[in-house]
C-alpha atoms as a PDB file:
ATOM      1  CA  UNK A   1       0.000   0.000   0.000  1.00  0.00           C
ATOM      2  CA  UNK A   2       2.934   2.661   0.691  1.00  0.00           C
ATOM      3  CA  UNK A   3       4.198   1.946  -2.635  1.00  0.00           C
ATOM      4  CA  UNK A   4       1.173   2.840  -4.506  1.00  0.00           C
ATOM      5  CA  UNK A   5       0.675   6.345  -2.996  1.00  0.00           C
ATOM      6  CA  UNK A   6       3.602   7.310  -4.122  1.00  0.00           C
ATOM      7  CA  UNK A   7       3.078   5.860  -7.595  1.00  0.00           C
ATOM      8  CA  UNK A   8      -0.514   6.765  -7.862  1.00  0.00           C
ATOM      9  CA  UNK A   9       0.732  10.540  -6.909  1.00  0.00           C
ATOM     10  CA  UNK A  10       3.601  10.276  -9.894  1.00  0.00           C
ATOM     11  CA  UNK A  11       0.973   9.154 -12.370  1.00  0.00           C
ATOM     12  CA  UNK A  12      -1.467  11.930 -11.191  1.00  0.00           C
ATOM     13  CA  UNK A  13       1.211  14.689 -12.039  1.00  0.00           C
ATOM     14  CA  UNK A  14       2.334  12.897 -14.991  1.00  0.00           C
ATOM     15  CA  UNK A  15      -1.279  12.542 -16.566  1.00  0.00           C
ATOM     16  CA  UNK A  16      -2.438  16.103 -15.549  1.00  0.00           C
ATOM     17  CA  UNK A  17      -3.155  18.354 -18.437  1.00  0.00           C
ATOM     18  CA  UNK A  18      -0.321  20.815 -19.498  1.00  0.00           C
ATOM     19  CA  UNK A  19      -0.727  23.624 -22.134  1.00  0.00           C
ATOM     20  CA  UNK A  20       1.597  25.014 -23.473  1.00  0.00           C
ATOM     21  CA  UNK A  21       1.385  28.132 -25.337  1.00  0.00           C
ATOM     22  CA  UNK A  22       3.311  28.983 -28.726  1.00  0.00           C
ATOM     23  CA  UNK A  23       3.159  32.392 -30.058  1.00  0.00           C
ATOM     24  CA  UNK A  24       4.357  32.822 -33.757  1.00  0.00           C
ATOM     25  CA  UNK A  25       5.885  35.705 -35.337  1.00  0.00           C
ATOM     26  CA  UNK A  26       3.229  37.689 -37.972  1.00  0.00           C
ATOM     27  CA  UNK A  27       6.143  37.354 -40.972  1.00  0.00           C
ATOM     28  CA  UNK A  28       5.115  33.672 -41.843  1.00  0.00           C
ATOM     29  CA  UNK A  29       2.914  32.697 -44.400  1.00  0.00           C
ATOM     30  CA  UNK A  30      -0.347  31.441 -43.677  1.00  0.00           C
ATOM     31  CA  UNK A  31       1.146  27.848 -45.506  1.00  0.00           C
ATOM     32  CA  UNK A  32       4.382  27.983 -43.163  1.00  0.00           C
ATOM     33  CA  UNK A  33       2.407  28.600 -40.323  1.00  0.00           C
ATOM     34  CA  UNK A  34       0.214  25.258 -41.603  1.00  0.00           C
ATOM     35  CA  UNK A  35       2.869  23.513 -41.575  1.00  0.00           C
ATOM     36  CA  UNK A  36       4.065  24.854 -37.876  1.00  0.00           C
ATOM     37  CA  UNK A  37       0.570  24.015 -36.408  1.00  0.00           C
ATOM     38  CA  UNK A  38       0.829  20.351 -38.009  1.00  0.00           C
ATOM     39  CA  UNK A  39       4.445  19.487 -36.153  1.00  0.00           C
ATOM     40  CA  UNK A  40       2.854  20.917 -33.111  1.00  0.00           C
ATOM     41  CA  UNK A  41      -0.354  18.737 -33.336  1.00  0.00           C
ATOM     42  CA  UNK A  42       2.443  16.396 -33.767  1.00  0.00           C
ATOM     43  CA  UNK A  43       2.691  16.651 -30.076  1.00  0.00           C
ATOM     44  CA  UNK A  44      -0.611  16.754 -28.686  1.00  0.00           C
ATOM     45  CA  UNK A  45      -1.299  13.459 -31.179  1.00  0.00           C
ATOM     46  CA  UNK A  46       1.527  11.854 -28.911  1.00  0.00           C
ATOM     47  CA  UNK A  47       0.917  13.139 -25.834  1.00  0.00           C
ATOM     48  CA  UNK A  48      -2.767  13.192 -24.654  1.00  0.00           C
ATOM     49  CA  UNK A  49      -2.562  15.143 -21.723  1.00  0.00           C
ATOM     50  CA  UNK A  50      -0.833  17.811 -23.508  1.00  0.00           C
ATOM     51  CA  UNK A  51      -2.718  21.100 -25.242  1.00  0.00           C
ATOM     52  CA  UNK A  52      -0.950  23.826 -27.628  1.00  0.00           C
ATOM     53  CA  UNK A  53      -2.757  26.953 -27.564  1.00  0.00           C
ATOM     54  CA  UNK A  54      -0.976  29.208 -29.902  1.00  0.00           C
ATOM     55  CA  UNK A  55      -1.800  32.818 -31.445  1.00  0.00           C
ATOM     56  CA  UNK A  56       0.043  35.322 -34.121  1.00  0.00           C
ATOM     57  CA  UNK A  57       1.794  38.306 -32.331  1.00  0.00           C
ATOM     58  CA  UNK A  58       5.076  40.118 -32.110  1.00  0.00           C
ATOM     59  CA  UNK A  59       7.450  38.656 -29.533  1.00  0.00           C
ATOM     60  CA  UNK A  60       9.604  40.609 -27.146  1.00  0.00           C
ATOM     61  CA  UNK A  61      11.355  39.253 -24.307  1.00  0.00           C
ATOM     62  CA  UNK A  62       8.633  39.079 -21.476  1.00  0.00           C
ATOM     63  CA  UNK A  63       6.021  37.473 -23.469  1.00  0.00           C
ATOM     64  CA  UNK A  64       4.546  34.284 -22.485  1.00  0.00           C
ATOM     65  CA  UNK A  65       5.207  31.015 -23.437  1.00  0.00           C
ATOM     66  CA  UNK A  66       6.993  29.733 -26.372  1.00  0.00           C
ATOM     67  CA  UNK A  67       7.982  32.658 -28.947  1.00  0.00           C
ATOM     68  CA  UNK A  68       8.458  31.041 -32.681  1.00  0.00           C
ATOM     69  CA  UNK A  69      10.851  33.651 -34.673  1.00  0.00           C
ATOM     70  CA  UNK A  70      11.231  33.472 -38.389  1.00  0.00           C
ATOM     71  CA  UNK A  71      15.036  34.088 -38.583  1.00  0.00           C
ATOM     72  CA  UNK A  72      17.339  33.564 -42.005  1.00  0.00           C
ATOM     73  CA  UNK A  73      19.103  30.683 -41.680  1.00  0.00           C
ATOM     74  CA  UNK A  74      22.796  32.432 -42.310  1.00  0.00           C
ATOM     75  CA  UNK A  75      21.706  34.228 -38.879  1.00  0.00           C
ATOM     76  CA  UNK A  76      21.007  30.786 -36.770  1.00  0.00           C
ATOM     77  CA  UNK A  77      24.147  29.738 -38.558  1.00  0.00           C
ATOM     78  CA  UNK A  78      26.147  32.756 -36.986  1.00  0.00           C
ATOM     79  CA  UNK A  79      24.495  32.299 -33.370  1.00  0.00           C
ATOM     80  CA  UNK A  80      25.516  28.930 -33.305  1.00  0.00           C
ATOM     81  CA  UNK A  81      29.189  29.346 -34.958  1.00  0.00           C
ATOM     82  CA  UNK A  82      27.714  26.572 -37.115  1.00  0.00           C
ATOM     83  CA  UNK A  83      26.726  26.100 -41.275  1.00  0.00           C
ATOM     84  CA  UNK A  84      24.328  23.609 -40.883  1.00  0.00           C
ATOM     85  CA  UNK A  85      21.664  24.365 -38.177  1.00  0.00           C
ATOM     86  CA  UNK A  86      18.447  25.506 -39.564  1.00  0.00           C
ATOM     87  CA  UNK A  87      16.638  26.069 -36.482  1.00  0.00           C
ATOM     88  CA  UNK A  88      18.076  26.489 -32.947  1.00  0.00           C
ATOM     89  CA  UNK A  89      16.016  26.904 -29.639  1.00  0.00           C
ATOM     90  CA  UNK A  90      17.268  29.585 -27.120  1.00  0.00           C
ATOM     91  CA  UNK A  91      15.608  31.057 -23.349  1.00  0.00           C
ATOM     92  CA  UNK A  92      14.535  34.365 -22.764  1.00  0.00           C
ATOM     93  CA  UNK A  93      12.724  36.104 -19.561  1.00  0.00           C
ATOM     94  CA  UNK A  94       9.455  35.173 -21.105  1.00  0.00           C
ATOM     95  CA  UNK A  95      10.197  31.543 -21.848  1.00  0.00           C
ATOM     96  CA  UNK A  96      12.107  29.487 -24.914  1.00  0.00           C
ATOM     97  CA  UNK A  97      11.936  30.960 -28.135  1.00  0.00           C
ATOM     98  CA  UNK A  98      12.979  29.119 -31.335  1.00  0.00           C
ATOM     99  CA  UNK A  99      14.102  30.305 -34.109  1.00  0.00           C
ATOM    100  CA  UNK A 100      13.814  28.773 -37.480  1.00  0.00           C
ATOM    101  CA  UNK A 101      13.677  29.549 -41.204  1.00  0.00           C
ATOM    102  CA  UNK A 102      11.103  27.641 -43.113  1.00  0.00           C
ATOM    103  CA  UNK A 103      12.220  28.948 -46.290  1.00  0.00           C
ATOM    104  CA  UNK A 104      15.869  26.875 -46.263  1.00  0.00           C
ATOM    105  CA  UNK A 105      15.458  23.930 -48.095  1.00  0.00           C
ATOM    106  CA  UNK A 106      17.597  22.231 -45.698  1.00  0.00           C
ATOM    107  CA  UNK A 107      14.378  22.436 -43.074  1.00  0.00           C
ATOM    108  CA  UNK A 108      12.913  19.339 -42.557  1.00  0.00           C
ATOM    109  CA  UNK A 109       9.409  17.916 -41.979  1.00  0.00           C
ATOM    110  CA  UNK A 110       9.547  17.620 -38.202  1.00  0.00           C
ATOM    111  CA  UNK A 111      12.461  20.342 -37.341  1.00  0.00           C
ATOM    112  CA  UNK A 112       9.710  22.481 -35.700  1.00  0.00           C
ATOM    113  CA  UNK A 113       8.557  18.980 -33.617  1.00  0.00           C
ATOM    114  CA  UNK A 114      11.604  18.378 -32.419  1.00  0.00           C
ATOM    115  CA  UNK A 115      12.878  22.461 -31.212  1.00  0.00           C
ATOM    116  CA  UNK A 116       9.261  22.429 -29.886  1.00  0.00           C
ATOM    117  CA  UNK A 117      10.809  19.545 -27.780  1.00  0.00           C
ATOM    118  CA  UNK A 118      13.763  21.733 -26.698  1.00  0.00           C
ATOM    119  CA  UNK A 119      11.254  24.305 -25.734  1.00  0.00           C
ATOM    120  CA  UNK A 120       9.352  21.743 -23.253  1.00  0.00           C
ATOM    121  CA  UNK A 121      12.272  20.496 -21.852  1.00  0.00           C
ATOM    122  CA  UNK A 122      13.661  17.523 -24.219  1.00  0.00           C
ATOM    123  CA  UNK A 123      17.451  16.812 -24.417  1.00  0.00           C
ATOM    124  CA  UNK A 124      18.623  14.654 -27.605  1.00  0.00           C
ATOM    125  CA  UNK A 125      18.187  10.807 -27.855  1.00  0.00           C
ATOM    126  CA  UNK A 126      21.058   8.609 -28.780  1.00  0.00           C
ATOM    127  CA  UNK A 127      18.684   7.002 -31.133  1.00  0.00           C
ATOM    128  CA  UNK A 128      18.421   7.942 -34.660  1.00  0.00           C
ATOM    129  CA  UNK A 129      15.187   7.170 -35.019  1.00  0.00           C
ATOM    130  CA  UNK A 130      14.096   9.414 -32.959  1.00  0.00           C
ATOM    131  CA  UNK A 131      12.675  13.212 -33.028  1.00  0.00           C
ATOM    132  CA  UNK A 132      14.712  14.663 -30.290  1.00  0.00           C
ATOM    133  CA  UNK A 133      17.556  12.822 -32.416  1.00  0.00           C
ATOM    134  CA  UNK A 134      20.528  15.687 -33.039  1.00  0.00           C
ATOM    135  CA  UNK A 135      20.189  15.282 -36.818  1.00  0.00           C
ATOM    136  CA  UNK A 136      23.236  17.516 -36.939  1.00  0.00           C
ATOM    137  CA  UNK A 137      24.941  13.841 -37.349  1.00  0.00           C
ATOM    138  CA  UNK A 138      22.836  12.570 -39.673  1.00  0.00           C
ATOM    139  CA  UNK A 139      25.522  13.736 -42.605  1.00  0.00           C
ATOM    140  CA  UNK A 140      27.846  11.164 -40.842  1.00  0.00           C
ATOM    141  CA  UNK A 141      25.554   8.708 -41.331  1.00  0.00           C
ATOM    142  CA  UNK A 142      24.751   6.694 -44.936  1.00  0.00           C
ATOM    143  CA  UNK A 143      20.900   6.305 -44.059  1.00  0.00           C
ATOM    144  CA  UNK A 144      18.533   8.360 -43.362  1.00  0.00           C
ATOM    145  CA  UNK A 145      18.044   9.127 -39.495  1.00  0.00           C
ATOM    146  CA  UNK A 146      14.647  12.148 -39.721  1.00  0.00           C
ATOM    147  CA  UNK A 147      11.755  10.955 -37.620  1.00  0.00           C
ATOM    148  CA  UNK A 148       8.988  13.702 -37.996  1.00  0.00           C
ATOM    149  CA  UNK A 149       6.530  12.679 -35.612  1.00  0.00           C
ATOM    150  CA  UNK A 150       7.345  12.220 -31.633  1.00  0.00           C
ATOM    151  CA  UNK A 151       8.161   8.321 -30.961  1.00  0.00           C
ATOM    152  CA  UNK A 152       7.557   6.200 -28.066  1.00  0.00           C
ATOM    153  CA  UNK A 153      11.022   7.192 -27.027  1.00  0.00           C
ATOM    154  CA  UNK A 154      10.172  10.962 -27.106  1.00  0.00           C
ATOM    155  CA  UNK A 155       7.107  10.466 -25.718  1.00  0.00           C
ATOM    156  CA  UNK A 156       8.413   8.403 -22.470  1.00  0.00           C
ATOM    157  CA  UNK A 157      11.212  11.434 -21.961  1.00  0.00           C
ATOM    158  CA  UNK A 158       8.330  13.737 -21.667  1.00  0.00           C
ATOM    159  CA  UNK A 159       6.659  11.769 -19.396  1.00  0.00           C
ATOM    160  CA  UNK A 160       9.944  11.059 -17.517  1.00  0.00           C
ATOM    161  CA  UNK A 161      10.648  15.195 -17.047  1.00  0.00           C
ATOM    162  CA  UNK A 162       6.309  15.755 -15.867  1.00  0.00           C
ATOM    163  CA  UNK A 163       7.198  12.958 -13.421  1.00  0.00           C
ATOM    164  CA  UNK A 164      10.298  14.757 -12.037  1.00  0.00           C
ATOM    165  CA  UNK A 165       8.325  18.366 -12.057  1.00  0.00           C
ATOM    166  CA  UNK A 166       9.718  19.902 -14.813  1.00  0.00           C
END
């Protein structure tokens, strides 16, 4: 009986509802912002207890939740001192912001997915086959290694970080 308090109070705080709120910049296109919405659903496909409300507005430091920036790739590339990130995901005071430039060809189906990971706390898997996978390796690698959609994997790490209170 002691041991399923405990439990049944870590699977209450896993299971409770979270929202999280995206707010994305006014400059994309209503198609890029289609597509933006769809890797977000991603999520909330995955994760049943989890809700994205998002809206279109200008982001400045102290806004809430997570701020989505369109940002020219050769600028993420100069943040990062790297030429082959197409999206990166920062903090401000307001929360994570990513930035990411739909227009590079180089962006992926599921490169929104997986920053919107960053932005709720994921790390990177090991596993290639994986969405929180640092695909910045993938050019070492003579298969592909893009997963678009969260996996089982990405799903329990979520789980793993509502369980610890993050």
């Amino acid at each position: 009986m002691r041991l399923l308090l405990p439990l049944a109070a870590y699977l209450a705080a896993a299971l409770s509802p979270v929202t999280v709120h995206v707010v994305y910049d006014p400059t994309f296109t209503p198609a890029e912002l289609a597509v933006l919405r769809a890797e977000a659903r991603a999520w909330t496909d995955a994760v049943p207890s989890l809700r994205v409300v998002d809206r279109i507005a200008e982001c400045c430091d102290d806004t809430p939740g997570t701020c989505v920036a369109r940002v020219p790739r050769s600028a993420i590339d100069d943040a990062v001192g790297s030429s082959n990130t197409v999206a990166v995901t920062a903090q401000r005071p307001g929360g994570p912001i990513v930035y990411i430039d739909p227009e590079d060809p180089a962006t992926r189906s599921g490169t929104f997915a997986h920053e919107l990971g960053h932005a709720m706390g994921l790390m990177h898997d090991k596993h290639r086959h994986t969405l929180m996978y640092a695909t910045q390796y993938c050019s070492l690698l003579r298969d592909p290694c893009d997963w678009p959609v969260p996996t089982f994997r990405d799903v329990s790490q979520w789980y793993i970080l509502r369980l610890e209170g993050k």
